[in-house]
C-alpha atoms as a PDB file:
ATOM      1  CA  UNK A   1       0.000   0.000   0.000  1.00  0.00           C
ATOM      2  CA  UNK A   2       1.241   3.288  -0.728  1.00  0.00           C
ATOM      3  CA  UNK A   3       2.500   5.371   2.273  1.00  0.00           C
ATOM      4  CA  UNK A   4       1.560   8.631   1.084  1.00  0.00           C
ATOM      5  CA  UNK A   5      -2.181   7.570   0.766  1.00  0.00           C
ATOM      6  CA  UNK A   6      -2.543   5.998   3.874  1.00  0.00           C
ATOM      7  CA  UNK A   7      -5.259   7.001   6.211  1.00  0.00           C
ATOM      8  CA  UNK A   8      -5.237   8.257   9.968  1.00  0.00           C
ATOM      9  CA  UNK A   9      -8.433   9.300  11.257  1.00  0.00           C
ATOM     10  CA  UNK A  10     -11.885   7.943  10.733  1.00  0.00           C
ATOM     11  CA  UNK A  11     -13.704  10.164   7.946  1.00  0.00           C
ATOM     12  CA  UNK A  12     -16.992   9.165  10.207  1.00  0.00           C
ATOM     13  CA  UNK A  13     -16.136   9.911  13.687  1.00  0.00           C
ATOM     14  CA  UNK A  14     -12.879  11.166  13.616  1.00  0.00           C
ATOM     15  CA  UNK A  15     -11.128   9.222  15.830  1.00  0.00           C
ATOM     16  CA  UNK A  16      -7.681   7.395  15.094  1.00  0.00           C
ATOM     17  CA  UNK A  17      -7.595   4.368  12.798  1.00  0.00           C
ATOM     18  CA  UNK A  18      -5.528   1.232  12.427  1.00  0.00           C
ATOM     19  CA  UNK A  19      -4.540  -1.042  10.180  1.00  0.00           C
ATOM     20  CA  UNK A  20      -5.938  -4.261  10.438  1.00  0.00           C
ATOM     21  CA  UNK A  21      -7.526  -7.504   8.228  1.00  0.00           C
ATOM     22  CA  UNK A  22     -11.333  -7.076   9.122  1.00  0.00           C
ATOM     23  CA  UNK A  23     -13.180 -10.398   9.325  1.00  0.00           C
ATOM     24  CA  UNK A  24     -14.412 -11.727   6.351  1.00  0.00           C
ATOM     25  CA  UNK A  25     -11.541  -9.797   4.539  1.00  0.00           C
ATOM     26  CA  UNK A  26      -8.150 -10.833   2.940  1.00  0.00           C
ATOM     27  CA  UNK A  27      -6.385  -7.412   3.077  1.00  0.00           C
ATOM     28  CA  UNK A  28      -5.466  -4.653   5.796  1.00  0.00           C
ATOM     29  CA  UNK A  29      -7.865  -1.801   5.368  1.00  0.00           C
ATOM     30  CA  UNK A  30      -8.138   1.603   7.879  1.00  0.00           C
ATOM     31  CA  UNK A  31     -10.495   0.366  10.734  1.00  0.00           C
ATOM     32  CA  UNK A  32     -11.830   3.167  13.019  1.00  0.00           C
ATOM     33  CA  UNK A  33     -10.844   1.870  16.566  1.00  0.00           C
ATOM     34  CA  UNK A  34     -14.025   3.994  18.257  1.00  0.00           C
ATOM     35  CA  UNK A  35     -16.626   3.414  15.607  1.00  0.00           C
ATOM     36  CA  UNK A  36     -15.561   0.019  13.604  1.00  0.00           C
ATOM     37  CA  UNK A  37     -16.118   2.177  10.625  1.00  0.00           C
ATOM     38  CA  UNK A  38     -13.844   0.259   7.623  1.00  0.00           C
ATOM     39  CA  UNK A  39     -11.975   2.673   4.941  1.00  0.00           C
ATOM     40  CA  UNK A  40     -10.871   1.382   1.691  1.00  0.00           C
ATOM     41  CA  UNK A  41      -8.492   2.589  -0.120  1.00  0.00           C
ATOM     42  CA  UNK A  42      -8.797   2.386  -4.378  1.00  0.00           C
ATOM     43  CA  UNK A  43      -6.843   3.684  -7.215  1.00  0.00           C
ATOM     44  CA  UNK A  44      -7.451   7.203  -8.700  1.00  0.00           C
ATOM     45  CA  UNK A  45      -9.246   7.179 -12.552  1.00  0.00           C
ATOM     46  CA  UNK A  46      -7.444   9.480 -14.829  1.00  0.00           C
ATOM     47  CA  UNK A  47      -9.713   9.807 -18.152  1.00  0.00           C
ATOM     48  CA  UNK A  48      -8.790  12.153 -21.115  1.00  0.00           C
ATOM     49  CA  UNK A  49      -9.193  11.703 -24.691  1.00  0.00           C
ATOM     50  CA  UNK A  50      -6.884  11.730 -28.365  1.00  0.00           C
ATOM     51  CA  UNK A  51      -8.655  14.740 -30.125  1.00  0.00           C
ATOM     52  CA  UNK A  52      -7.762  14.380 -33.706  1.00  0.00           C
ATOM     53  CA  UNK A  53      -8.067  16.653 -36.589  1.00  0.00           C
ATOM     54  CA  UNK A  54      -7.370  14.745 -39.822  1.00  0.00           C
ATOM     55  CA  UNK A  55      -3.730  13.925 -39.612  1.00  0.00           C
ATOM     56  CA  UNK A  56      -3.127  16.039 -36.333  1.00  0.00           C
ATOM     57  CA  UNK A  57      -3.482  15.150 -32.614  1.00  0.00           C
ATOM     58  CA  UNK A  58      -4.252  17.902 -30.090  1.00  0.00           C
ATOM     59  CA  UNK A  59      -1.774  18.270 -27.063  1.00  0.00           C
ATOM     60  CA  UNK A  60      -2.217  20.901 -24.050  1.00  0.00           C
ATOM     61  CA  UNK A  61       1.366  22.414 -22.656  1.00  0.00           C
ATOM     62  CA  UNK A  62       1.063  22.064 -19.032  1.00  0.00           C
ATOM     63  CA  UNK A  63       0.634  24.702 -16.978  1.00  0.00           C
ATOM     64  CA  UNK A  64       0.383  23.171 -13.816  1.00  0.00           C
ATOM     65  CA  UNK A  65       2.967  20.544 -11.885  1.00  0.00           C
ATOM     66  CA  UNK A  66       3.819  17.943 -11.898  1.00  0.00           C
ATOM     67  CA  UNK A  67       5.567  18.303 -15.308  1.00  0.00           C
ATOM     68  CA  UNK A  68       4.602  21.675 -15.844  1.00  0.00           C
ATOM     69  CA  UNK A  69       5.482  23.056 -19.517  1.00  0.00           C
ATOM     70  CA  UNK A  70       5.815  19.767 -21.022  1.00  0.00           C
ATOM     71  CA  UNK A  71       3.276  18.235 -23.468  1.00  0.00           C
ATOM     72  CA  UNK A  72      -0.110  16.279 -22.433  1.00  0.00           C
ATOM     73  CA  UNK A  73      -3.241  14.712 -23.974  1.00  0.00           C
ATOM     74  CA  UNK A  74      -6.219  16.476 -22.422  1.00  0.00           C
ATOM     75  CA  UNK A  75      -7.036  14.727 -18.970  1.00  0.00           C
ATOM     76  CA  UNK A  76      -7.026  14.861 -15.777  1.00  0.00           C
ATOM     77  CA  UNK A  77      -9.071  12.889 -12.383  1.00  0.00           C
ATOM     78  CA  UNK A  78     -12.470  11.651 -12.627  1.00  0.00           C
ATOM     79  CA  UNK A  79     -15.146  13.465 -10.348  1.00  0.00           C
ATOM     80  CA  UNK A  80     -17.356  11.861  -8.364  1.00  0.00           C
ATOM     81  CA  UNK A  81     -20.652  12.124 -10.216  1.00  0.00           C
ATOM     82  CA  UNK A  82     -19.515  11.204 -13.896  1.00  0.00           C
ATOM     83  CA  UNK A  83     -18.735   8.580 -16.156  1.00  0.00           C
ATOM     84  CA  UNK A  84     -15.479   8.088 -17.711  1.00  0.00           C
ATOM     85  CA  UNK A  85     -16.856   9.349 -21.152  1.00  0.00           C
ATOM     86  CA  UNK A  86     -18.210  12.191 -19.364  1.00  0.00           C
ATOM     87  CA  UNK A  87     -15.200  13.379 -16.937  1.00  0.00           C
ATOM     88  CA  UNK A  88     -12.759  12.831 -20.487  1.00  0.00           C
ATOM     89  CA  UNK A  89     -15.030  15.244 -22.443  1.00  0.00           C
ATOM     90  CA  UNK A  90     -15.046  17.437 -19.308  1.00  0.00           C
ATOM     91  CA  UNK A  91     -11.225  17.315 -18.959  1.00  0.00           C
ATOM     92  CA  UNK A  92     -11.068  18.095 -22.831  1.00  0.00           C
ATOM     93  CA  UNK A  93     -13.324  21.234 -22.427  1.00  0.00           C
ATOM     94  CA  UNK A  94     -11.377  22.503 -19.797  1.00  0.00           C
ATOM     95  CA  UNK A  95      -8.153  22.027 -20.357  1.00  0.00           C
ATOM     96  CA  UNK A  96      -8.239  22.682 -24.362  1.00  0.00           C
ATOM     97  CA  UNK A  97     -11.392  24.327 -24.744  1.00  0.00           C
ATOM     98  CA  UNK A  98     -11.785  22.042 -27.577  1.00  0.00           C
ATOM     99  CA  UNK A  99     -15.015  20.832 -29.011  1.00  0.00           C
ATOM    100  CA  UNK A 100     -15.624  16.928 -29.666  1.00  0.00           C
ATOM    101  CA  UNK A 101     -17.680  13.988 -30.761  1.00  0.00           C
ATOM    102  CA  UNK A 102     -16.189  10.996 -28.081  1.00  0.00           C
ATOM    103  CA  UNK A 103     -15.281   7.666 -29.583  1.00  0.00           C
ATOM    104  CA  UNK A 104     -14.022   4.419 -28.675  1.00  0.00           C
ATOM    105  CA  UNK A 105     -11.837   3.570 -25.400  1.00  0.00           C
ATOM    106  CA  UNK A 106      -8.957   3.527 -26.643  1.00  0.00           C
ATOM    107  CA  UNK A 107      -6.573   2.711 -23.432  1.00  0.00           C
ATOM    108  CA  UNK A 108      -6.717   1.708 -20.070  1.00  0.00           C
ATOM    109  CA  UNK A 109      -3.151   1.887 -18.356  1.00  0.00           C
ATOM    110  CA  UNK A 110      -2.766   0.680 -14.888  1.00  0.00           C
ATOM    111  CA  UNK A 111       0.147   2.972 -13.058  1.00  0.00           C
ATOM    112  CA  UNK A 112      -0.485   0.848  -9.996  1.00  0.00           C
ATOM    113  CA  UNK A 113       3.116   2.319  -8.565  1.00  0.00           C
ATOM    114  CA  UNK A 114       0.997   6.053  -7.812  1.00  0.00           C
ATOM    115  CA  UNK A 115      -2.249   3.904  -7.619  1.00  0.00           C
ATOM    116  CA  UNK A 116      -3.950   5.356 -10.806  1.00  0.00           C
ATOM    117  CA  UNK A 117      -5.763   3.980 -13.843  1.00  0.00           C
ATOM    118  CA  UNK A 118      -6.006   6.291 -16.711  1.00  0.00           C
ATOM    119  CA  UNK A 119      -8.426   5.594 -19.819  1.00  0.00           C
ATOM    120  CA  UNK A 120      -8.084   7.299 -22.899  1.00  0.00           C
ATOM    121  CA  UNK A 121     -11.170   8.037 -25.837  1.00  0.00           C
ATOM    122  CA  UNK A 122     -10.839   8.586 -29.232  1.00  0.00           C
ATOM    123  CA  UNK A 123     -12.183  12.141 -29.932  1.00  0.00           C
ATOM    124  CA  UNK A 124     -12.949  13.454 -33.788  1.00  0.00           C
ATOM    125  CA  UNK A 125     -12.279  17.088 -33.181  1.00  0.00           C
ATOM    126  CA  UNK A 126     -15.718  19.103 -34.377  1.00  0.00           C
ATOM    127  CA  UNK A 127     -13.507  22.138 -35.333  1.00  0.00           C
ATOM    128  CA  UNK A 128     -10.037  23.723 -34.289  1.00  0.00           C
ATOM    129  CA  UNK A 129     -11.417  26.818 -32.178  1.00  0.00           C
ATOM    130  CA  UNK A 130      -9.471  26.050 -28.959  1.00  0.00           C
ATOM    131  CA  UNK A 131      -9.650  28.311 -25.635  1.00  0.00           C
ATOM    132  CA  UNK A 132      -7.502  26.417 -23.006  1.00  0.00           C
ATOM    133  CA  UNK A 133      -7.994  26.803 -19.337  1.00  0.00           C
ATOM    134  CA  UNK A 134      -5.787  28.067 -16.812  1.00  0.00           C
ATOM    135  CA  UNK A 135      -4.217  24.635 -16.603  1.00  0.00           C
ATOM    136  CA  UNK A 136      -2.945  24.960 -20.010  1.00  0.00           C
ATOM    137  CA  UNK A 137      -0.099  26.755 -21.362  1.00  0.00           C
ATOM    138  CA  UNK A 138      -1.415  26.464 -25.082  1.00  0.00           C
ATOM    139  CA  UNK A 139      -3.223  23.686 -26.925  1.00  0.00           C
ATOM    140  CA  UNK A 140      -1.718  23.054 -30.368  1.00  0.00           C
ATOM    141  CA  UNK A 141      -1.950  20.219 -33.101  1.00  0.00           C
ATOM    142  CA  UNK A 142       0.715  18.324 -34.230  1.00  0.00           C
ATOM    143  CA  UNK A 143       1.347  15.528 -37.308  1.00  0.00           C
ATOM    144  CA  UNK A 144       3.203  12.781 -35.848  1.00  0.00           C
ATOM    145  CA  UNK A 145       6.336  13.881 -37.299  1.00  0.00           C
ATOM    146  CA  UNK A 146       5.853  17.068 -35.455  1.00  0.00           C
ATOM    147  CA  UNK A 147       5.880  15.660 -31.617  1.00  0.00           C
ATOM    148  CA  UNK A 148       7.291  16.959 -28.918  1.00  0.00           C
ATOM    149  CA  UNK A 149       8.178  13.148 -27.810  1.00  0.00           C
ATOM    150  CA  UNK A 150      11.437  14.214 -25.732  1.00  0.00           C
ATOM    151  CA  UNK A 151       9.024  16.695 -23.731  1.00  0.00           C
ATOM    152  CA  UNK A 152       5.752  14.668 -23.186  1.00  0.00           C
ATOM    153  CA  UNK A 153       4.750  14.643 -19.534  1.00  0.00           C
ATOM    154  CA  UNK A 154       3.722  11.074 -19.159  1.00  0.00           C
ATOM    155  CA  UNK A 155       3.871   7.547 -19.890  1.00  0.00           C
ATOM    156  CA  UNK A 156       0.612   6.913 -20.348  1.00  0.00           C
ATOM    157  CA  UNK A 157       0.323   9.782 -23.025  1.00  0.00           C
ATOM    158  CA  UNK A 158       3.557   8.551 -24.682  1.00  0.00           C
ATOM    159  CA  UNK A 159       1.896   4.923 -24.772  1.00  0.00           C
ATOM    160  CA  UNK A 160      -1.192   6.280 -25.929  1.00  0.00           C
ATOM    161  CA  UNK A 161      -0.356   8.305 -29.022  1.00  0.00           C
ATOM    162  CA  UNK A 162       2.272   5.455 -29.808  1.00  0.00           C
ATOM    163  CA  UNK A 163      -0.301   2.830 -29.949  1.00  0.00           C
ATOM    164  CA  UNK A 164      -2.791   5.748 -31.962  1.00  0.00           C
ATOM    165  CA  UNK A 165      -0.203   6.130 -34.968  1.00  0.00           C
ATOM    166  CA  UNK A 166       0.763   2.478 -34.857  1.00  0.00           C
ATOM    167  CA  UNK A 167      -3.303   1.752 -35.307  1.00  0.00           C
ATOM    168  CA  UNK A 168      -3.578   4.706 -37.674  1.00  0.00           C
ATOM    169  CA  UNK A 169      -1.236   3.193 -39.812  1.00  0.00           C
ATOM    170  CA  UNK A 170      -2.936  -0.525 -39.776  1.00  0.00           C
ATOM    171  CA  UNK A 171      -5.623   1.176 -40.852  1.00  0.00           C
ATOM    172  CA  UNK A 172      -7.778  -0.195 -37.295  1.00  0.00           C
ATOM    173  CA  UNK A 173      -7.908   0.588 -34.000  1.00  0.00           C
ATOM    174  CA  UNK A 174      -8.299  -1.358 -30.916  1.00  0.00           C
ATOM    175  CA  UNK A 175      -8.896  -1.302 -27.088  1.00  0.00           C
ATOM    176  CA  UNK A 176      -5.359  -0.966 -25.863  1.00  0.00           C
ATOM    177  CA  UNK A 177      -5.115  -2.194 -22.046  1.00  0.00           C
ATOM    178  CA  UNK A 178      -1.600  -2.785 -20.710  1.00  0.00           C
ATOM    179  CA  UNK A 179       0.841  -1.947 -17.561  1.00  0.00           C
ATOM    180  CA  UNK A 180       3.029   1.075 -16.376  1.00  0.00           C
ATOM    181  CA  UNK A 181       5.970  -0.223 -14.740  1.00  0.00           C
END
């Protein structure tokens, strides 16, 4: 379990917690020690999408750490309250101001080291008016030939648009679901 996420006082009652296997369990989980109240602990969704424009993909220059000024598909965390379509064409409004008919899933990367999953959507961009958000440095498109690949901010996006042109150029693309070491 990850040290930095690791829970100390009941969100219920407020007293301390401890870690313990509850019965009927298989797995030490936050246990309240005044109210019993049990606390689990689950990954973070990350959903964005890869807005295209013909032969271009749209990238956002962060403006915001971690990996501030370096290149990003638009995304960011899911809120409670939305589906994963919903939070990536959220996180593509806000970040890019960018307008968008949502696809396919197009990846789902575990980063189970930070305790994340991230899913990606294919997004046909409806136009190129673009207004980013104060998250975003500027949103520009770029040919593949034209990346920034020494300055993209994560894995995930470098995996992402990897396994887009790769698809693009079998002429197909599939559900892409895979492992950040």
């Amino acid at each position: 379990m990850l040290a930095s996420r690791r829970i100390r006082h009941c969100r219920v009652c407020g007293a301390r917690v401890e870690y313990r296997v509850p019965a009927g369990d298989n797995r030490e989980r936050a246990v309240c020690t005044a109210c019993g109240e049990i606390h689990y602990e689950n990954p973070i969704n990350v959903v964005g999408t890869v807005p295209v424009w013909g032969e271009q993909v749209l990238l956002c220059r962060r403006n915001i750490e971690p990996r501030l000024g370096l290149w990003t598909l638009p995304a960011g965390f899911l809120e409670i309250g939305e589906s994963t379509a919903a939070g990536a064409l959220r996180e593509t409004d806000e970040e890019a101001g960018a307008h968008v008919e949502l696809g396919a899933l197009f990846t789902v990367l575990n980063v189970v080291r930070v305790a994340q999953v991230h899913f990606f959507y294919l997004a046909r961009m409806l136009d190129t008016q673009l207004a980013p958000g104060p998250e975003t440095i500027e949103a520009r498109l770029f040919r593949e030939d034209d990346l920034p690949w020494d300055r993209i901010a994560f894995r995930t996006v470098r995996q992402t648009l990897e396994h887009f042109f790769a698809d693009r150029r079998a002429g197909r693309f599939d559900l892409h679901v895979g492992d950040i070491g």
